[in-house]
Protein backbone atom coordinates (compact mmCIF):
# COMPACT_ATOMS: atom_id res chain seq x y z
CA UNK A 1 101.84 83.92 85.93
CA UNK A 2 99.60 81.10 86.72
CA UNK A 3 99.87 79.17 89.79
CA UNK A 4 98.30 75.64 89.97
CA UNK A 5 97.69 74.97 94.01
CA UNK A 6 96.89 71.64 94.99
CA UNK A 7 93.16 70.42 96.23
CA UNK A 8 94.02 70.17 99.83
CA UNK A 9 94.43 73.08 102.34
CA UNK A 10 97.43 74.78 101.56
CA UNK A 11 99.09 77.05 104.36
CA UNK A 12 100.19 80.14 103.59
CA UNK A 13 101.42 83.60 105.02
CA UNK A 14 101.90 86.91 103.78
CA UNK A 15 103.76 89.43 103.11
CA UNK A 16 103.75 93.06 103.09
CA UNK A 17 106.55 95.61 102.02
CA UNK A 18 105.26 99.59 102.34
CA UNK A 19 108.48 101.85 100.55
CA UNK A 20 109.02 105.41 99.51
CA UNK A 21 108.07 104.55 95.90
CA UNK A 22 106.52 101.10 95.99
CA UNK A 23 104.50 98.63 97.50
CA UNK A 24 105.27 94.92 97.27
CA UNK A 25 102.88 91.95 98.01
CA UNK A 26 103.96 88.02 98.76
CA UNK A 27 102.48 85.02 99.08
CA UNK A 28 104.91 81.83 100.37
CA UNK A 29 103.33 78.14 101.25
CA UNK A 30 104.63 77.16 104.33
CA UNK A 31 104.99 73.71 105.72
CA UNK A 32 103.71 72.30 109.23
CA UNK A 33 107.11 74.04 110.80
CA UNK A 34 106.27 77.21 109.28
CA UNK A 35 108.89 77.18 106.93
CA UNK A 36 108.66 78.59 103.70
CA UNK A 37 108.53 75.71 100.54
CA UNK A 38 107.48 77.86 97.41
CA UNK A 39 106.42 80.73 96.50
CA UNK A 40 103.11 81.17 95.74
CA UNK A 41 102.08 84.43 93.95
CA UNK A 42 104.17 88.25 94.36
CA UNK A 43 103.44 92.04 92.94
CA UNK A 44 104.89 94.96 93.27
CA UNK A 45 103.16 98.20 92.47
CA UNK A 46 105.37 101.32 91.97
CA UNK A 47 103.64 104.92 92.65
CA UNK A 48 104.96 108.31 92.82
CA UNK A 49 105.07 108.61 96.47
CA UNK A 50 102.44 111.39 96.14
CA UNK A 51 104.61 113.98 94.77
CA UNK A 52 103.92 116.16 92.19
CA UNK A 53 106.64 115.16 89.13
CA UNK A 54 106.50 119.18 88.22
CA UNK A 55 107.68 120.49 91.16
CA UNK A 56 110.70 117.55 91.76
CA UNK A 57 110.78 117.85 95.34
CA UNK A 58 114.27 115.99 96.39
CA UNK A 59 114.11 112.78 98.67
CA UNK A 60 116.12 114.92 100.90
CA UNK A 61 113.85 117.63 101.63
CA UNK A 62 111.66 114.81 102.62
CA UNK A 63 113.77 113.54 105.03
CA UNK A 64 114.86 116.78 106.52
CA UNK A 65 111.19 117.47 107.35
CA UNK A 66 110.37 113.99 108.92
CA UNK A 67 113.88 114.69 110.99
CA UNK A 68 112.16 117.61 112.34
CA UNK A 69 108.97 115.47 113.08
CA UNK A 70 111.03 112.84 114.93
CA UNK A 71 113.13 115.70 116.84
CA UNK A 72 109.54 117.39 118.21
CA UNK A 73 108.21 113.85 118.83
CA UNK A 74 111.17 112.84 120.79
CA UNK A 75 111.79 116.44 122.57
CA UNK A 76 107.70 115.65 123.95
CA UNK A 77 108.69 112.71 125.20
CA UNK A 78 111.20 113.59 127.31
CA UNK A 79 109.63 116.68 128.64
């Protein structure tokens, strides 16, 4: 997809997305208000999360072990 961007400055911001499976990129023009007018370019790369596709370790095995991560974490805390 080919974007044709004027000559002067063009403002822009962008954005990141960081998921389980995927990482998505954006890039929006913005006017002087800093509200978006178009979009200007976006990807989205898809990865395995890291996880070997032999041994099919569930999403919820994942989540058990962060859930004991966040319990020690919060347990310090209030010690």
């Amino acid at each position: 997809m080919a974007v044709t961007l004027p000559k002067d400055d063009v403002r822009y911001k962008v954005g990141i997305d960081v998921g389980l499976n995927s990482i998505g990129f954006c890039a929006v023009e913005v006017d002087d208000d800093d509200y978006p007018i178009r979009l200007l370019n976006s990807l989205v790369f898809r990865h395995d999360a890291g996880i070997d596709p032999a041994s099919r370790k569930a999403a919820l095995t994942r989540k058990n072990v962060s859930g004991v991560a966040r319990g020690r974490s919060v347990k310090l805390k209030s010690d």
